[in-house]
Each structure stands twice: as structure tokens, then as C-alpha cells.
N, C-alpha and C. Protein backbone atom coordinates (compact mmCIF):
# COMPACT_ATOMS: atom_id res chain seq x y z
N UNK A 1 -11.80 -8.75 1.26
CA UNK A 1 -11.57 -7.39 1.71
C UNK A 1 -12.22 -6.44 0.70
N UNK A 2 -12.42 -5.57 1.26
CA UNK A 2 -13.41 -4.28 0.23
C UNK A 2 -12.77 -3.75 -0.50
N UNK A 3 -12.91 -3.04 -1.58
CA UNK A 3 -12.12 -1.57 -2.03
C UNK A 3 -11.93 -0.60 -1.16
N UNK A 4 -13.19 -0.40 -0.91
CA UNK A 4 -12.83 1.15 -0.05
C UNK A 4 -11.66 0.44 1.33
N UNK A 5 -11.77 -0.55 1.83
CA UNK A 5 -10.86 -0.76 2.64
C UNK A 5 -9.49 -1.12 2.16
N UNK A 6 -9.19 -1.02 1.07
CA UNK A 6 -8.01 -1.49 0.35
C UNK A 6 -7.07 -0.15 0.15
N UNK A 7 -8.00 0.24 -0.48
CA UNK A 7 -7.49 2.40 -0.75
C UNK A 7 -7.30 2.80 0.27
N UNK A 8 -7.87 2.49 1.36
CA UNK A 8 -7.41 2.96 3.16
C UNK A 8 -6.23 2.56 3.26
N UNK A 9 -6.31 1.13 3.44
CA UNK A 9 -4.79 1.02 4.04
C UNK A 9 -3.76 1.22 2.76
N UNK A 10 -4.01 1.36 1.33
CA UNK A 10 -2.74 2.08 0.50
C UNK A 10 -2.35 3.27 0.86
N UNK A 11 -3.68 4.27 1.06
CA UNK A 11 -3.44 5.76 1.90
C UNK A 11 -2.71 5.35 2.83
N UNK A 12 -2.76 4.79 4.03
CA UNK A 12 -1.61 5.27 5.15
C UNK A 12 -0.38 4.41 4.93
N UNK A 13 -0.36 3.34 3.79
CA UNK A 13 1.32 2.87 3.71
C UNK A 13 1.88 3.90 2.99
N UNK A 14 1.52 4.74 2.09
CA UNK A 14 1.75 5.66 1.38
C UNK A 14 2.30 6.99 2.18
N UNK A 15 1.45 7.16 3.12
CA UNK A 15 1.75 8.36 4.11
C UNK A 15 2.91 7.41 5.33
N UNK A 16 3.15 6.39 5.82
CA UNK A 16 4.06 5.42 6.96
C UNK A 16 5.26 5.82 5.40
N UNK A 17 5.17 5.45 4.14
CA UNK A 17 6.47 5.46 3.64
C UNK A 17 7.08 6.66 3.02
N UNK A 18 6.02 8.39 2.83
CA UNK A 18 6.89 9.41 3.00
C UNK A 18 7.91 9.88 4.19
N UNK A 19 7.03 9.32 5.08
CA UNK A 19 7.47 9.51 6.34
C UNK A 19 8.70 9.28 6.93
N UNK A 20 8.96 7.96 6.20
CA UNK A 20 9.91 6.96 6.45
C UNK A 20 11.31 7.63 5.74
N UNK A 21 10.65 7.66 4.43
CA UNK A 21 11.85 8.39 3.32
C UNK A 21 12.11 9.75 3.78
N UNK A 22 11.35 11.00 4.46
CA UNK A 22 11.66 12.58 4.74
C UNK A 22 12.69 12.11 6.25
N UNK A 23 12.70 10.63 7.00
CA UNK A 23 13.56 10.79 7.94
C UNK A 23 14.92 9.71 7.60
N UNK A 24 14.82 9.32 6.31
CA UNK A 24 16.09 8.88 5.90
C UNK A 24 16.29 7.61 6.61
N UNK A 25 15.19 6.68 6.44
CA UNK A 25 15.23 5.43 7.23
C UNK A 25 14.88 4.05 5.97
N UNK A 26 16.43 4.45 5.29
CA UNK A 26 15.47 3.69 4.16
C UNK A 26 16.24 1.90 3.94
N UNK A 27 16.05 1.30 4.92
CA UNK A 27 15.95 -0.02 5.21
C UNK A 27 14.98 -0.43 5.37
N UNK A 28 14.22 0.74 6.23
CA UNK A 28 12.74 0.60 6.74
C UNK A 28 11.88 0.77 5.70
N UNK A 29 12.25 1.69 4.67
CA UNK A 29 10.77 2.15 3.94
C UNK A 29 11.04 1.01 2.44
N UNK A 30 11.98 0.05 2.53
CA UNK A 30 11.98 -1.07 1.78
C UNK A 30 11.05 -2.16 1.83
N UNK A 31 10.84 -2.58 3.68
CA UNK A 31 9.55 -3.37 4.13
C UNK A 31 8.40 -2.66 3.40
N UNK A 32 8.30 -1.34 3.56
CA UNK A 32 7.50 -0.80 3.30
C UNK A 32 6.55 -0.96 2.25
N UNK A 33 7.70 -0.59 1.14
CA UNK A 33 7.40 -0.77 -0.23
C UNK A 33 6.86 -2.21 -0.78
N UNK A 34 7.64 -2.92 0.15
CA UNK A 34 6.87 -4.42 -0.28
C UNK A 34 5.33 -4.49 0.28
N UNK A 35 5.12 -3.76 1.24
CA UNK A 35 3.64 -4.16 2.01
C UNK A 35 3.21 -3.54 0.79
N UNK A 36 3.52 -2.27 0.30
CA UNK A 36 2.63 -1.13 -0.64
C UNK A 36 2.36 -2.50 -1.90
N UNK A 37 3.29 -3.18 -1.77
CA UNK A 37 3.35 -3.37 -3.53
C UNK A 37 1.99 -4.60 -3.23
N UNK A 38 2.32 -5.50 -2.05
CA UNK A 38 1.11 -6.69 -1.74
C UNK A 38 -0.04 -6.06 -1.90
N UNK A 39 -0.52 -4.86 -1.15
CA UNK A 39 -1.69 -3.96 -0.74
C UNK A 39 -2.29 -3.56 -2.02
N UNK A 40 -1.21 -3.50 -3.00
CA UNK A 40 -1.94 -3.11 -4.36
C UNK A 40 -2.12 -4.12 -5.72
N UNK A 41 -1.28 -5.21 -5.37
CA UNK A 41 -1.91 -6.30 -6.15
C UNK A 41 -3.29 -7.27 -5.51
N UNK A 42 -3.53 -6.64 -4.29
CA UNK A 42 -4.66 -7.59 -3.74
C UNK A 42 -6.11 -6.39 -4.08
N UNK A 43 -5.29 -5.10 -4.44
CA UNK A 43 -6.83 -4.35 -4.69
C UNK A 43 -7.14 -4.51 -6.11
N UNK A 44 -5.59 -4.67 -7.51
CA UNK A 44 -6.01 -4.91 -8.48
C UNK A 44 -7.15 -6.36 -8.42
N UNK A 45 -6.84 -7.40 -7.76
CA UNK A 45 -7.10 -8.90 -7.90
C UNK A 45 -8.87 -8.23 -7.55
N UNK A 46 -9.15 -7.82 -6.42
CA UNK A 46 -10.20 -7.67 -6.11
C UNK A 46 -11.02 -6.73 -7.01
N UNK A 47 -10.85 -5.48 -7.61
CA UNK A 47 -11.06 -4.72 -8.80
C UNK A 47 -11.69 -5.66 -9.81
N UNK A 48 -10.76 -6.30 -10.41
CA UNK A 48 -10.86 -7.75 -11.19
C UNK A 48 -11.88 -8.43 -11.19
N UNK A 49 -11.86 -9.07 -10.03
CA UNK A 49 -12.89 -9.82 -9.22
C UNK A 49 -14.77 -9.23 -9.61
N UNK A 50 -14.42 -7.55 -9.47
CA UNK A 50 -16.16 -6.98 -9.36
C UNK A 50 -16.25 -6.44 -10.67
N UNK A 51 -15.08 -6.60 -11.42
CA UNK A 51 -15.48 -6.50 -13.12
C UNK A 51 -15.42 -4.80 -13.07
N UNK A 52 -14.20 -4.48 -12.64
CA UNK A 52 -13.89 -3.00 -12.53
C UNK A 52 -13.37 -2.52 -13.76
């Protein structure tokens, strides 16, 4: 997977989990946080990877 496609989908879990938290759905924005947290150890790994 790319960078620039990595920073995409962190942008909209980022924007799916204000969203989540301004409507007080926070069982939901727990999944959330776990996708955020996968989404951003696979962009560090890849970063890594191109000697960022």
C-alpha cells in the first residue's frame, strides 16, 4: 500500500471517529480507534520500508 494512500484512509478514520465521539457513540469509536491505531502502524512499517 502507498503513503499517500495510507494518510487517506488515516484522514477519514480520523474524521468517521470525531464524528463518532461529537454523537456520543463511544463503543463505536473504540472499533474505531483500533482500525486508527492498525492504519498507522502499517504507514509507520511502510515509511520504514522507503527509508523515511
Amino acid at each position: 500500500m502507498t503513503v499517500n494512500k495510507l494518510f487517506f484512509e488515516l484522514r477519514k478514520i480520523f474524521a468517521e471517529l470525531a464524528s463518532t465521539l461529537i454523537l456520543g457513540k463511544y463503543t463505536d469509536a473504540a472499533d474505531i480507534a483500533k482500525n486508527l491505531s492498525e492504519k498507522s502502524k502499517a504507514l509507520a512499517d511502510e515509511l520504514a520500508r522507503q527509508g523515511c
